[in-house]
Protein backbone atom coordinates (compact mmCIF):
# COMPACT_ATOMS: atom_id res chain seq x y z
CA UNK A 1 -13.60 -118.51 86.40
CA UNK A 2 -14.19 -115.27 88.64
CA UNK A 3 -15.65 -112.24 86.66
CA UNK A 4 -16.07 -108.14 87.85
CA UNK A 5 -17.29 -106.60 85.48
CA UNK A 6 -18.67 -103.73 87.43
CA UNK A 7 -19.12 -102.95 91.11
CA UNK A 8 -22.57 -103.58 92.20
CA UNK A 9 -24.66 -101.43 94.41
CA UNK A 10 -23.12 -101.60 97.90
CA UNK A 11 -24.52 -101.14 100.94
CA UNK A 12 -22.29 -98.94 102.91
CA UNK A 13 -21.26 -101.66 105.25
CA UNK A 14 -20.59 -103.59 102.09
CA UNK A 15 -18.39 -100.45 101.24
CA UNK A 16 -16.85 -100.10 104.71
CA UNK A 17 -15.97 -104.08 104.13
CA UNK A 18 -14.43 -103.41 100.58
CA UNK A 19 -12.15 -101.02 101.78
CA UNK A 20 -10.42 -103.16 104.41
CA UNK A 21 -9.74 -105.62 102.11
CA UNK A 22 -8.21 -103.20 99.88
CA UNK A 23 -6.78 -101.26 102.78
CA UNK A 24 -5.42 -105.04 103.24
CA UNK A 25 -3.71 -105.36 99.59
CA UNK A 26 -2.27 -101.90 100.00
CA UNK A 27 -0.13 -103.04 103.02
CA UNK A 28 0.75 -105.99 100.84
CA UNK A 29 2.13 -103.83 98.27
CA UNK A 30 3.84 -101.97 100.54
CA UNK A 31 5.39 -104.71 102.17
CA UNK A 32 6.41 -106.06 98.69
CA UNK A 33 7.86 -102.65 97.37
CA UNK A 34 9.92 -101.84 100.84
CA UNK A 35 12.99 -101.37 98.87
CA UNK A 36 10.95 -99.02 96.08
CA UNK A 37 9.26 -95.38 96.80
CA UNK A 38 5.64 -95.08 96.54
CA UNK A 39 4.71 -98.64 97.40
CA UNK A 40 1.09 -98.85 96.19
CA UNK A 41 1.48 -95.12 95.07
CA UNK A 42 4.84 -95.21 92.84
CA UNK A 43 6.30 -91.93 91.99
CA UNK A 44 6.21 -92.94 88.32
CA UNK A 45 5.51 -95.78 86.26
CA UNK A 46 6.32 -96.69 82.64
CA UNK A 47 4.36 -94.86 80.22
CA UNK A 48 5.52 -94.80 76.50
CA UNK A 49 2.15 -93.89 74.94
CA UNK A 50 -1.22 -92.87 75.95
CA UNK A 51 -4.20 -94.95 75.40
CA UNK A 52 -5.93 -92.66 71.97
CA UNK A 53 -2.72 -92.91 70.56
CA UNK A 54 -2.70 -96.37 70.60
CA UNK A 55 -5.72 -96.39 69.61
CA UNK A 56 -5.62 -94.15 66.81
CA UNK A 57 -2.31 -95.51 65.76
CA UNK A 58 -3.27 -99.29 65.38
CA UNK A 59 -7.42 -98.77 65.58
CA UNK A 60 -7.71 -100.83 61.91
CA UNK A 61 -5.82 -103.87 63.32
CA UNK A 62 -7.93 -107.21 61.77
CA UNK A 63 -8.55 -109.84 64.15
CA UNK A 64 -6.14 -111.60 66.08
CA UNK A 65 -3.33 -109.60 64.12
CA UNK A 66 -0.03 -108.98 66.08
CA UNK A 67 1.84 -105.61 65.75
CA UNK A 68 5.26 -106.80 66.76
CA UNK A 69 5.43 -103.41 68.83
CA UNK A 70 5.55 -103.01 72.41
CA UNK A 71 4.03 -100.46 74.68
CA UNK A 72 3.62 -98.94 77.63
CA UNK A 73 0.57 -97.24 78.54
CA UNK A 74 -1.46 -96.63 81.97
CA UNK A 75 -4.99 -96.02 83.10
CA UNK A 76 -7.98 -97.02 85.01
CA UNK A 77 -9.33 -100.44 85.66
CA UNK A 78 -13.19 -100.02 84.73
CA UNK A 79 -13.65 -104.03 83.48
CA UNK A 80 -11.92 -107.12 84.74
CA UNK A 81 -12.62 -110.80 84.24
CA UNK A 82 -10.64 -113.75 85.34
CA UNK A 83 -10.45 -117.33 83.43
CA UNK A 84 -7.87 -119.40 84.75
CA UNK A 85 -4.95 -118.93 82.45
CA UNK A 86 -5.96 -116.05 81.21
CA UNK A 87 -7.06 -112.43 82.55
CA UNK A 88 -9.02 -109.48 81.10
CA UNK A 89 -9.40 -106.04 81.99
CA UNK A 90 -10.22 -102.52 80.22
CA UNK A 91 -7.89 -99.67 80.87
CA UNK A 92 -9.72 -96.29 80.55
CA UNK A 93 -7.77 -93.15 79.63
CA UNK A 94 -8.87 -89.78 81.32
CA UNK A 95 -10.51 -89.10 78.38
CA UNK A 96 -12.79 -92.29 78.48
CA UNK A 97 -10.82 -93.82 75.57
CA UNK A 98 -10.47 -97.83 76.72
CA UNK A 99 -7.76 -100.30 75.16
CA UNK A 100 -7.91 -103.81 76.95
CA UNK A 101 -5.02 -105.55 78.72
CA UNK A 102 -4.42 -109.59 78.46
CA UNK A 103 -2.71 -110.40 81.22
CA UNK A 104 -1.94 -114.46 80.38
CA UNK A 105 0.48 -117.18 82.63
CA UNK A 106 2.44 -117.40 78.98
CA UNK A 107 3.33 -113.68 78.89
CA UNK A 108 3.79 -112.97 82.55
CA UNK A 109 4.22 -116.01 84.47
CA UNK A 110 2.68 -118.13 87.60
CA UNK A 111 3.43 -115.34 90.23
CA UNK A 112 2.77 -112.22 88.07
CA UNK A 113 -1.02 -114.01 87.11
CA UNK A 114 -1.21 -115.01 90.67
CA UNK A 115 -0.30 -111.51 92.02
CA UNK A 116 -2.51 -109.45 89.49
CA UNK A 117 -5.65 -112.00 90.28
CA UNK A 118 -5.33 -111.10 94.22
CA UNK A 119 -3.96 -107.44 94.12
CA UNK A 120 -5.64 -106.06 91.02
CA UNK A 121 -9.33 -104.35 92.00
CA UNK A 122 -12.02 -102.14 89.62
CA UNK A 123 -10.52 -98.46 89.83
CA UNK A 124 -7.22 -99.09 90.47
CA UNK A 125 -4.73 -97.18 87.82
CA UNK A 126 -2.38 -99.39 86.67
CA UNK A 127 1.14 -99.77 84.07
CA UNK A 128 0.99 -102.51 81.52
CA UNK A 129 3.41 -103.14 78.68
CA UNK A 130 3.36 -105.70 76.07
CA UNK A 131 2.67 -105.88 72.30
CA UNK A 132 0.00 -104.10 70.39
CA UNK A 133 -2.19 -107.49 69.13
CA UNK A 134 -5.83 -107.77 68.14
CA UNK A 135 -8.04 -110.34 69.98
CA UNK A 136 -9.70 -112.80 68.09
CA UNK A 137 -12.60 -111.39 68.53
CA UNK A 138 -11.40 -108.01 66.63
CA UNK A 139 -10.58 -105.87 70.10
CA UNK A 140 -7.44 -103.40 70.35
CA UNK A 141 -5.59 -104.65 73.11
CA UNK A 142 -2.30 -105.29 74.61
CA UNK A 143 -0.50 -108.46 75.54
CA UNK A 144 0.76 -107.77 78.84
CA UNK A 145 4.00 -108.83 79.71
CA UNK A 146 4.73 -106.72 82.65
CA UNK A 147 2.79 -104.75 84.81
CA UNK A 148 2.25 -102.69 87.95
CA UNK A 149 -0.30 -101.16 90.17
CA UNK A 150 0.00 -97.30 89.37
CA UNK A 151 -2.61 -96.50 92.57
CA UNK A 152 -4.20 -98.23 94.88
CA UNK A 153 -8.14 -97.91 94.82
CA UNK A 154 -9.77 -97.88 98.46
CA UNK A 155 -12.92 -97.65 97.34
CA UNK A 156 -15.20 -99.32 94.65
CA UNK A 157 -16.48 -97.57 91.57
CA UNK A 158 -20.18 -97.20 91.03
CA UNK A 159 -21.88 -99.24 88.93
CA UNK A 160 -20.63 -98.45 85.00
CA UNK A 161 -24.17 -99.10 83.77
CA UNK A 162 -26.47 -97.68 85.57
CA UNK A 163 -26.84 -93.68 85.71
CA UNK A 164 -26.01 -91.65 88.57
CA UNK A 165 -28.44 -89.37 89.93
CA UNK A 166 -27.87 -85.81 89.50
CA UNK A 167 -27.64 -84.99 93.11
CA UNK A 168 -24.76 -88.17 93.26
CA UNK A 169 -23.13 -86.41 89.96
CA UNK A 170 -23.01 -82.65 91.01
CA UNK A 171 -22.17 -83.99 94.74
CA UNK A 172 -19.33 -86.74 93.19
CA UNK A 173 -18.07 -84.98 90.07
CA UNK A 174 -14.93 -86.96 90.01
CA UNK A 175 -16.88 -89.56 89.33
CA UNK A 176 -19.66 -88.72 87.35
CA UNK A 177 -16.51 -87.76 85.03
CA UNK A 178 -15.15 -91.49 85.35
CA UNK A 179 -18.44 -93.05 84.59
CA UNK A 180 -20.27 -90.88 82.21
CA UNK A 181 -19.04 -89.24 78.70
CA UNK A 182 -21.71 -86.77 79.14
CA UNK A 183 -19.82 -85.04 81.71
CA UNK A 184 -16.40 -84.88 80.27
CA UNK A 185 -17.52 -83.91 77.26
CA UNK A 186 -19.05 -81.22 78.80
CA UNK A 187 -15.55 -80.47 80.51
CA UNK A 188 -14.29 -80.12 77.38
CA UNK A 189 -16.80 -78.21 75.50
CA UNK A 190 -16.40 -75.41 77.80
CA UNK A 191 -12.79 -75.07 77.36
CA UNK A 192 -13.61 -74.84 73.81
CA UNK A 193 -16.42 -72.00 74.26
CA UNK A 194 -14.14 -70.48 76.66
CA UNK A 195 -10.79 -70.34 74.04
CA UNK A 196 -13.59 -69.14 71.46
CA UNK A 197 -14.83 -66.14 73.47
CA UNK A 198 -11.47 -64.61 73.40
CA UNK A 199 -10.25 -65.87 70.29
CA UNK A 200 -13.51 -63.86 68.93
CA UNK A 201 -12.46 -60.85 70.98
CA UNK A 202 -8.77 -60.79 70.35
CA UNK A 203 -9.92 -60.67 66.89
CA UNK A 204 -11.73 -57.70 67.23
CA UNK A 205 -9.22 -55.93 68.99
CA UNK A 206 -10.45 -56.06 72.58
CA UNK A 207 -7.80 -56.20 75.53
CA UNK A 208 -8.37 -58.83 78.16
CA UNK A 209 -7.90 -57.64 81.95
CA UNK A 210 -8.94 -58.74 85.46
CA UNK A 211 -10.41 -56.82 88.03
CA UNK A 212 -11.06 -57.59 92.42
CA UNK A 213 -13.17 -59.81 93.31
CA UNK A 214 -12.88 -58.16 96.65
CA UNK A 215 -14.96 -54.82 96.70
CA UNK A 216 -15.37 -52.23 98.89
CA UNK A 217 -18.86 -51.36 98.05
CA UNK A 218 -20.61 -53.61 95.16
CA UNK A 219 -21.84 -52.15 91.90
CA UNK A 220 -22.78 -53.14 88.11
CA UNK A 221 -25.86 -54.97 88.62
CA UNK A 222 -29.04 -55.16 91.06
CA UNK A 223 -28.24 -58.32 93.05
CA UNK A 224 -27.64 -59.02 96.88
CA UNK A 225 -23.83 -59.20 97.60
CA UNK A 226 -22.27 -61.92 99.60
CA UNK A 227 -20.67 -59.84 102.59
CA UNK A 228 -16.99 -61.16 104.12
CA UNK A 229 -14.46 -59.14 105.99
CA UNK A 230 -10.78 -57.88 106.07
CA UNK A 231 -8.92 -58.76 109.10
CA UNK A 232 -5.99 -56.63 107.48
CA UNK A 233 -7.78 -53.54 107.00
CA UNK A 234 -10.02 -54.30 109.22
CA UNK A 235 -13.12 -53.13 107.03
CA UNK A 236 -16.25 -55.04 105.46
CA UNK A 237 -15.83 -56.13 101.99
CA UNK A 238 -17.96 -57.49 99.56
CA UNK A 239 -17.78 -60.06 96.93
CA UNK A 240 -17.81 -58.69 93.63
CA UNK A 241 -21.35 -59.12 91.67
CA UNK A 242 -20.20 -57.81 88.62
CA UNK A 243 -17.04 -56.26 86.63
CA UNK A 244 -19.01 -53.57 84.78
CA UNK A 245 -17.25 -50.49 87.01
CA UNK A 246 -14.18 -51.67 87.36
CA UNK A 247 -14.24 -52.32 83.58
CA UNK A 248 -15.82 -48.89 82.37
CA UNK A 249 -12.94 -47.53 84.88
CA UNK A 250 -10.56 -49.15 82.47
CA UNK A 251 -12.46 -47.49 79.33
CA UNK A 252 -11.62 -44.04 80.84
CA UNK A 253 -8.04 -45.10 81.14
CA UNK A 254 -8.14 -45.66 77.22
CA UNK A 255 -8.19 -49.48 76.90
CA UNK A 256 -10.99 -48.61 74.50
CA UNK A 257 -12.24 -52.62 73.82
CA UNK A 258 -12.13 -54.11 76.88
CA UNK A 259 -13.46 -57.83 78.43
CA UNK A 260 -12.95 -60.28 81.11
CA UNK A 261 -14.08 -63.95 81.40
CA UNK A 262 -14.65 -63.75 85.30
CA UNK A 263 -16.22 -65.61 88.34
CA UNK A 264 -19.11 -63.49 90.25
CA UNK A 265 -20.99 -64.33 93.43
CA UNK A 266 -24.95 -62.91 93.79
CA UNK A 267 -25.86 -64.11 97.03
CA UNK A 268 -29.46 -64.95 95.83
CA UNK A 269 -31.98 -67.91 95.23
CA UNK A 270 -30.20 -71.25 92.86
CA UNK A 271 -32.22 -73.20 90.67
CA UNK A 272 -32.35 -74.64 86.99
CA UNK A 273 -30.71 -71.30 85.77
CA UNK A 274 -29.12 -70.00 88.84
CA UNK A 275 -25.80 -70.59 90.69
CA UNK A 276 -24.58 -68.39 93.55
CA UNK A 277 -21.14 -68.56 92.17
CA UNK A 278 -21.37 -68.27 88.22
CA UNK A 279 -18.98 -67.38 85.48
CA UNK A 280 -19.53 -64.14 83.24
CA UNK A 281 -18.26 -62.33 80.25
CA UNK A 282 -18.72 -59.07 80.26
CA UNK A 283 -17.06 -56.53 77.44
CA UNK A 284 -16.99 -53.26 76.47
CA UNK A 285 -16.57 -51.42 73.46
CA UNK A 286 -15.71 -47.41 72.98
CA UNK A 287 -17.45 -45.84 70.16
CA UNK A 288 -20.68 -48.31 69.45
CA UNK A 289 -24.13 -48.75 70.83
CA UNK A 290 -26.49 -51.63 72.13
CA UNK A 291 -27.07 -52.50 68.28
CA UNK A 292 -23.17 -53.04 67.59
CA UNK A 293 -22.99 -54.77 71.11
CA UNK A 294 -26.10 -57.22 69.68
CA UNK A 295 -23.61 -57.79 66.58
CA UNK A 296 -20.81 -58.96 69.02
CA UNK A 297 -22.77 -61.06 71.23
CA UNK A 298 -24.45 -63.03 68.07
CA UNK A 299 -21.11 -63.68 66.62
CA UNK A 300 -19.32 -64.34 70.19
CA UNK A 301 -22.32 -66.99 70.51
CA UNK A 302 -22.31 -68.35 66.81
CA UNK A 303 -18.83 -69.12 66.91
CA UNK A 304 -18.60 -70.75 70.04
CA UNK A 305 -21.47 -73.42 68.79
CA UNK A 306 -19.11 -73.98 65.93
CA UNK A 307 -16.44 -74.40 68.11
CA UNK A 308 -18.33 -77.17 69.99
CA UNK A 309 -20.40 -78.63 67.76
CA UNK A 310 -18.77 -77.87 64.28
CA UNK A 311 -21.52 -76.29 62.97
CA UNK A 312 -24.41 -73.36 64.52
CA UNK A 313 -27.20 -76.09 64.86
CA UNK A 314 -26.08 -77.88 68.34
CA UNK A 315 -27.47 -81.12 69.21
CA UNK A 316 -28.47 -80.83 72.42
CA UNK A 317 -28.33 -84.01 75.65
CA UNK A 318 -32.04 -85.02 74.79
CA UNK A 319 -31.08 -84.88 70.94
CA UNK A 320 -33.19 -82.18 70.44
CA UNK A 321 -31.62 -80.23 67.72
CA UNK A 322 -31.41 -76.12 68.15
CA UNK A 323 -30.46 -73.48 65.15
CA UNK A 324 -28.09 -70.88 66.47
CA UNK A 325 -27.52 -69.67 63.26
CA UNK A 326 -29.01 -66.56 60.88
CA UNK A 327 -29.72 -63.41 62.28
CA UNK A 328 -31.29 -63.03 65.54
CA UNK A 329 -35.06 -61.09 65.81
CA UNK A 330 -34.68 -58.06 67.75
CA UNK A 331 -38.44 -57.39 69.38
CA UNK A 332 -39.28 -54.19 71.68
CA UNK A 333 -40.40 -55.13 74.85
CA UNK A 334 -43.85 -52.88 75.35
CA UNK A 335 -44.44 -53.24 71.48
CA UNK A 336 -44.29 -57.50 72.11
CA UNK A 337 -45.57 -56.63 75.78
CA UNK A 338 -49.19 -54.74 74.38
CA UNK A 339 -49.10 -57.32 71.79
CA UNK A 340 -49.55 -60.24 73.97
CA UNK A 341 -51.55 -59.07 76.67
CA UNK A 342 -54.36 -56.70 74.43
CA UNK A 343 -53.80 -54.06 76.54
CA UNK A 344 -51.87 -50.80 75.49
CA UNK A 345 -48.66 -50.61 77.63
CA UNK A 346 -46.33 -47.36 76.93
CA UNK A 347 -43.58 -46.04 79.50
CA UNK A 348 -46.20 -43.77 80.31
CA UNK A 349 -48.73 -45.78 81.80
CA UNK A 350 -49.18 -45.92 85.56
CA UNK A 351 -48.19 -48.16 88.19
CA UNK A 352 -51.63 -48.41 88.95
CA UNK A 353 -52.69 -49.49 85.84
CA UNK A 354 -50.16 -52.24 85.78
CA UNK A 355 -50.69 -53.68 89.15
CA UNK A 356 -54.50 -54.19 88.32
CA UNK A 357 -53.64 -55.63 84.45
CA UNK A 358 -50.89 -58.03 87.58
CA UNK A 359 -53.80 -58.54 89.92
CA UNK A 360 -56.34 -59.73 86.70
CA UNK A 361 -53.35 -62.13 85.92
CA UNK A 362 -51.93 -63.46 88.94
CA UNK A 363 -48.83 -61.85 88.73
CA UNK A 364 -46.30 -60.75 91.62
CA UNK A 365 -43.59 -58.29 92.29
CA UNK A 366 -41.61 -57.78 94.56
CA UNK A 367 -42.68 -54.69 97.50
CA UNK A 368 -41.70 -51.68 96.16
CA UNK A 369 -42.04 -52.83 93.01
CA UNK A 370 -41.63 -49.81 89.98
CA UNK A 371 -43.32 -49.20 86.64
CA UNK A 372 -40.60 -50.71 85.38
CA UNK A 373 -40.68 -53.77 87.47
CA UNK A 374 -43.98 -54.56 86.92
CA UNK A 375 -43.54 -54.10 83.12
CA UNK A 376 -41.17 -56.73 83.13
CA UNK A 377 -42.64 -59.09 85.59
CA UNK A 378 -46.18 -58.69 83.33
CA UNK A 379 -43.43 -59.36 80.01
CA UNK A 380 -42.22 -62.49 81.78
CA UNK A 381 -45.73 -63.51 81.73
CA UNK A 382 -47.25 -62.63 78.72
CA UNK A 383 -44.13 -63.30 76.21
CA UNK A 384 -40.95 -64.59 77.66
CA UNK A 385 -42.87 -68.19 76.64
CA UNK A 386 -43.46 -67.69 73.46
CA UNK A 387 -40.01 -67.06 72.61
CA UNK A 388 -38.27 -69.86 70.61
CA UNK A 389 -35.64 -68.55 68.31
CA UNK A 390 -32.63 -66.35 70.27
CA UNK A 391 -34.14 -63.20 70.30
CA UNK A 392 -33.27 -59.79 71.55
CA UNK A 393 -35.53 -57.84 73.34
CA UNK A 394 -34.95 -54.04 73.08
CA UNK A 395 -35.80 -50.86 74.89
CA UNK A 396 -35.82 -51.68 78.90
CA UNK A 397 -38.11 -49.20 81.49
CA UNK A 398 -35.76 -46.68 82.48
CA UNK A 399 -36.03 -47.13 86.17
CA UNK A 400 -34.97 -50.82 86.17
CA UNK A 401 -31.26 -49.85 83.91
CA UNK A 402 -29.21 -47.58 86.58
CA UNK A 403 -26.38 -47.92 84.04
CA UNK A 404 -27.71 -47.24 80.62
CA UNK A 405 -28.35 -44.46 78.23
CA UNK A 406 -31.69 -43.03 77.80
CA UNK A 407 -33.16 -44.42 74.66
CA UNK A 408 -32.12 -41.62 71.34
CA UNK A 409 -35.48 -41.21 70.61
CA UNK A 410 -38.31 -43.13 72.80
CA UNK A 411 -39.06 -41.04 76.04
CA UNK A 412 -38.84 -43.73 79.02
CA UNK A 413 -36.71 -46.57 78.05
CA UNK A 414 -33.28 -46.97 78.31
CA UNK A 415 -30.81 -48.31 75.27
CA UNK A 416 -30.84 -51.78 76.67
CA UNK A 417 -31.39 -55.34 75.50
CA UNK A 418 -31.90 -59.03 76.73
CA UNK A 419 -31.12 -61.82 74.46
CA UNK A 420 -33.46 -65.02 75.18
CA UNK A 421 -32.31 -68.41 73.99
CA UNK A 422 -33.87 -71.74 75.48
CA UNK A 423 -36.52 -69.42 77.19
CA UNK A 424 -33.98 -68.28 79.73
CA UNK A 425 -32.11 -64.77 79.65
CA UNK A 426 -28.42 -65.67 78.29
CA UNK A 427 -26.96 -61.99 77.75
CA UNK A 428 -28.03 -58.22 78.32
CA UNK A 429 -26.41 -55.57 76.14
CA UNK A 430 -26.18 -51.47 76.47
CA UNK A 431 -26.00 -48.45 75.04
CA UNK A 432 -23.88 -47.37 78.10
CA UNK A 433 -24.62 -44.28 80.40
CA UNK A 434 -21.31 -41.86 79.84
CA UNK A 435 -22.80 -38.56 81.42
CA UNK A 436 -21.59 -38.45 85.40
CA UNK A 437 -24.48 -35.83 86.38
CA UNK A 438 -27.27 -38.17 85.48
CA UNK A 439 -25.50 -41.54 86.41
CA UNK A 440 -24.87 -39.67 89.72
CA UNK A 441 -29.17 -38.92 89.59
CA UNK A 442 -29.48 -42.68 89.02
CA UNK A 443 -27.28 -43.81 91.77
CA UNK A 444 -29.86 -41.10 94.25
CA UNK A 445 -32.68 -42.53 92.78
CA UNK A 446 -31.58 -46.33 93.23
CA UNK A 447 -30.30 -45.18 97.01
CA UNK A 448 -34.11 -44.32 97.57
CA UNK A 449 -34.79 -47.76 97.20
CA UNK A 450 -32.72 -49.29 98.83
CA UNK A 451 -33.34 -46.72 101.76
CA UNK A 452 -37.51 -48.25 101.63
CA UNK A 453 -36.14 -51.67 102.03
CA UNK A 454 -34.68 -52.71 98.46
CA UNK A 455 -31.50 -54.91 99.24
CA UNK A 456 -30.70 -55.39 95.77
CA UNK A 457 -30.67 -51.65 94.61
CA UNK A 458 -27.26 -50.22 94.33
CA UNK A 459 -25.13 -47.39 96.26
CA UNK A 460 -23.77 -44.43 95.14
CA UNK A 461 -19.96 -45.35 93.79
CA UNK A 462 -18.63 -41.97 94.24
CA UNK A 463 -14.74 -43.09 93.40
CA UNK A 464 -17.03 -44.58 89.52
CA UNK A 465 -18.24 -41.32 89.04
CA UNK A 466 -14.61 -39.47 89.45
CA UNK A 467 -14.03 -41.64 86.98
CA UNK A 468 -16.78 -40.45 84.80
CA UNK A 469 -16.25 -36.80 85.62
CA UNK A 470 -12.60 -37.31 83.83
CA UNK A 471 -14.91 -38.23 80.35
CA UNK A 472 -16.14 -41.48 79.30
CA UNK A 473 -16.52 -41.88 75.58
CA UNK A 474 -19.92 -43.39 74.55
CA UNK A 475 -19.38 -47.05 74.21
CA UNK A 476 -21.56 -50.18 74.22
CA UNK A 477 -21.53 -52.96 77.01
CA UNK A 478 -22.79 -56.41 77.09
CA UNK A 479 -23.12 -59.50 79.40
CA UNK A 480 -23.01 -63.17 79.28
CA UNK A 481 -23.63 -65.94 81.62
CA UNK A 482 -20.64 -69.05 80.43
CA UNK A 483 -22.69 -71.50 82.17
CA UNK A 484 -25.52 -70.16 80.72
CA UNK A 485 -24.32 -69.95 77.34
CA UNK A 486 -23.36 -74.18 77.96
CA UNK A 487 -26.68 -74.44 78.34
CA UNK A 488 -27.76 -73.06 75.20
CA UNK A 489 -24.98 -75.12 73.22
CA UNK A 490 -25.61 -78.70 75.26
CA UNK A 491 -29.17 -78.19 76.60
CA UNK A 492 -27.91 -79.16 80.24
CA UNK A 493 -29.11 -77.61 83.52
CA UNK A 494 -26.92 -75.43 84.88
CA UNK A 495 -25.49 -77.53 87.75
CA UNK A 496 -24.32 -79.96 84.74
CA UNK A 497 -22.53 -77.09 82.93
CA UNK A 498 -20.53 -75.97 86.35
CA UNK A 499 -17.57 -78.66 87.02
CA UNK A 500 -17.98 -78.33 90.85
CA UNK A 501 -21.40 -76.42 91.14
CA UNK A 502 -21.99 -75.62 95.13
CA UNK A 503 -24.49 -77.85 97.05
CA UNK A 504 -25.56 -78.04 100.53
């Protein structure tokens, strides 16, 4: 009796040595098949059902009960054991659903056995059909009574059973999604949040659109750009680090609700909550404020849990359980701010005063740092821990908000919030700025800093504020990080929530 049950760890000369002797077995099968296309790689073979809907279809089958019907279904070889007159494998399905295959000399004959035992390897796709039976020992399967190799495999799988690291799953994806459930289901779960997002906004009446990606200055956020060039107009060109001015463009046009589900690219540090190249959402709505923006984002996030999970308490990959349900606090940043450190901090208290409250903590900026910089480095410090429900934090310094309204009523803050969930910052809402003669004082102010050595302060958009200047209506603008909001749903890092996250 020969048994594979999985491949073990290989060396790679081991690996080098594996694929010859495949390498070997795929000239054999090409020899065989000279009068058929495809030879190890057919152009099709039969396939009259898929593996879950066998599955579901005959899943209460007693033991050793036979079906009388016959399939055909394909998929991966990810178990195989040989006994003499008898073989055993497990077919996996993309979606990790496994039916086995009984390939016996009664059903298939001397040369068909003989052929399968010597050609058939772990990870090869292959064709079986045969009748829908239950083993004796209660297991689905299919007595095969014809079959075919579907694809050569050149190389071995990893090892089934023991877990890939997570530099060998972000660097191998395509097989981290062969071996581990974890990872397609996480596939799968952002489709759903994705379909949710603008199922939620359809609903509400907003208009889907997309915008460059290609820009000839960037704008919508304080982040470094990644910096490319067009042979064709033979100018620099930028890759885009947000949508917001593209998208308010399309607000003066009079697409009044407005989103898109988009890729951006910050070309800035990557770590447990940041990716160069990320997905956003990022919507805006004419005729609201930051507070029906909040409303938006809690339901946007609500229903995508549901979506995913059934229900607004998500389970996350440790098990630790997580309520994303209820209404969401809604905190001011100095209030919480002055709370936590026992110091009074207001919008009018110096930058002097907050680099020595810094200094007394240990806390950095970066050079040319602002009042409102240091406010919310020292906010990071004293608060962003203590955070454990989703939470919005209200009323941002106005210095550090190019973008948004002046707060109604408090001198020095700006309409803005942040919503925490997990400790990390998932989404950032707005009362929007609509009035073109101080957004164009902003823009000055933010080229001041960039002219002292700021490379992440923005440029004056001059063809954004045309725009403006034709009349914005006052609207509110949020937003949201996809991969970010996987996080908050599955409790993964965000190199586990990005299919093919970039790596060195």
């Amino acid at each position: 009796m020969t048994e594979n049950t999985t491949a073990p760890e290989l060396s790679d000369e081991d690996t080098h040595e594996q694929k010859a002797v495949r390498l070997a077995k795929r000239e054999r099968l090409i020899a065989e098949r000279a009068d058929a296309a495809g030879g190890a790689y057919p152009v099709v073979v039969p396939v009259t059902d898929t593996i879950p809907a066998v599955r579901e279809r005959f899943g209460d089958l007693e033991a050793g009960a036979e079906t009388g019907v016959t399939v055909a279904v394909a998929g991966r070889v990810v178990f195989s054991r040989n006994t003499g007159k008898l073989c055993f494998a497990s077919l996996q399905s993309g979606d990790g659903s496994r039916i086995q295959a009984m390939v016996s000399l009664a059903s298939v004959g001397a040369d068909s056995l003989q052929r399968w035992k010597e050609l058939v390897d772990l990870g090869d796709h292959v064709s079986v059909t045969g009748e829908v039976i239950s083993s004796r020992r209660g297991e689905l399967s299919i007595m095969v009574s014809d079959w075919t190799i579907a694809s050569k495999a050149l190389l071995p799988l990893p090892n089934l059973y023991t877990e890939l690291s997570e530099e060998s799953r972000v660097r191998s994806r395509f097989l981290d999604l062969i071996v581990r459930e974890q990872a397609r289901n996480t596939v799968r779960a952002r489709a759903k949040v994705n379909a949710s997002i603008r199922h939620t906004l359809d609903s509400h009446g907003f208009v889907e659109v997309e915008t460059p990606i290609l820009q000839v200055q960037p704008g919508g956020a304080a982040a470094r750009p990644f910096i490319t060039r067009s042979n064709a107009f033979d100018t620099q060109l930028y890759l885009r680090i947000a949508t917001e001015l593209f998208l308010k463009r399309a607000v003066v046009g009079g697409i009044e609700r407005v989103y898109e589900v988009n890729r951006d690219f910050r070309n800035e540090g990557a770590d447990s909550t940041h990716s160069p190249e990320f997905a956003m959402l990022e919507a805006y709505q004419a005729y609201t404020d930051y507070h029906g923006i909040a409303d938006l984002t809690q339901q946007l996030i609500q229903n995508a849990a549901i979506a995913v999970a059934g229900t607004t308490t998500v389970t996350w990959a440790d098990g630790t359980e997580f309520d994303l349900g209820g209404e969401w606090d809604r905190i001011s940043m100095y209030d919480s701010l002055t709370a936590a450190s026992g110091h009074t901090i207001t919008p009018q208290t110096t930058v002097a005063e907050l680099e020595a409250l810094a200094a007394a903590e240990g806390v950095e900026a970066p050079p040319h740092a602002t009042h409102g910089k240091w406010v919310e480095e020292l906010w990071e410090h004293f608060v962003k821990g203590s955070l454990s429900r989703p939470t919005f934090v209200m009323d941002f310094p106005v210095d550090t908000s190019p973008l948004v309204r002046e707060h109604r009523s408090i001198p020095g803050v700006v309409e803005k919030w942040d919503l925490y969930v997990r400790g990390f910052e998932l989404a950032t809402g707005y009362s929007e700025l609509v009035d073109p003669v101080i957004q164009r004082e902003r823009f000055t102010e933010q080229a001041k800093l960039a002219a002292r050595g700021d490379d992440e302060a923005m440029t004056i958009d001059e063809e954004f504020l045309r725009a403006m200047e034709h009349g914005m209506p006052p609207m509110g603008g949020m937003g949201m990080g996809i991969d970010r909001l996987l996080m908050a749903i599955t409790g993964l890092g965000i190199r586990e929530t990005i299919l093919f996250p970039l790596v060195k």
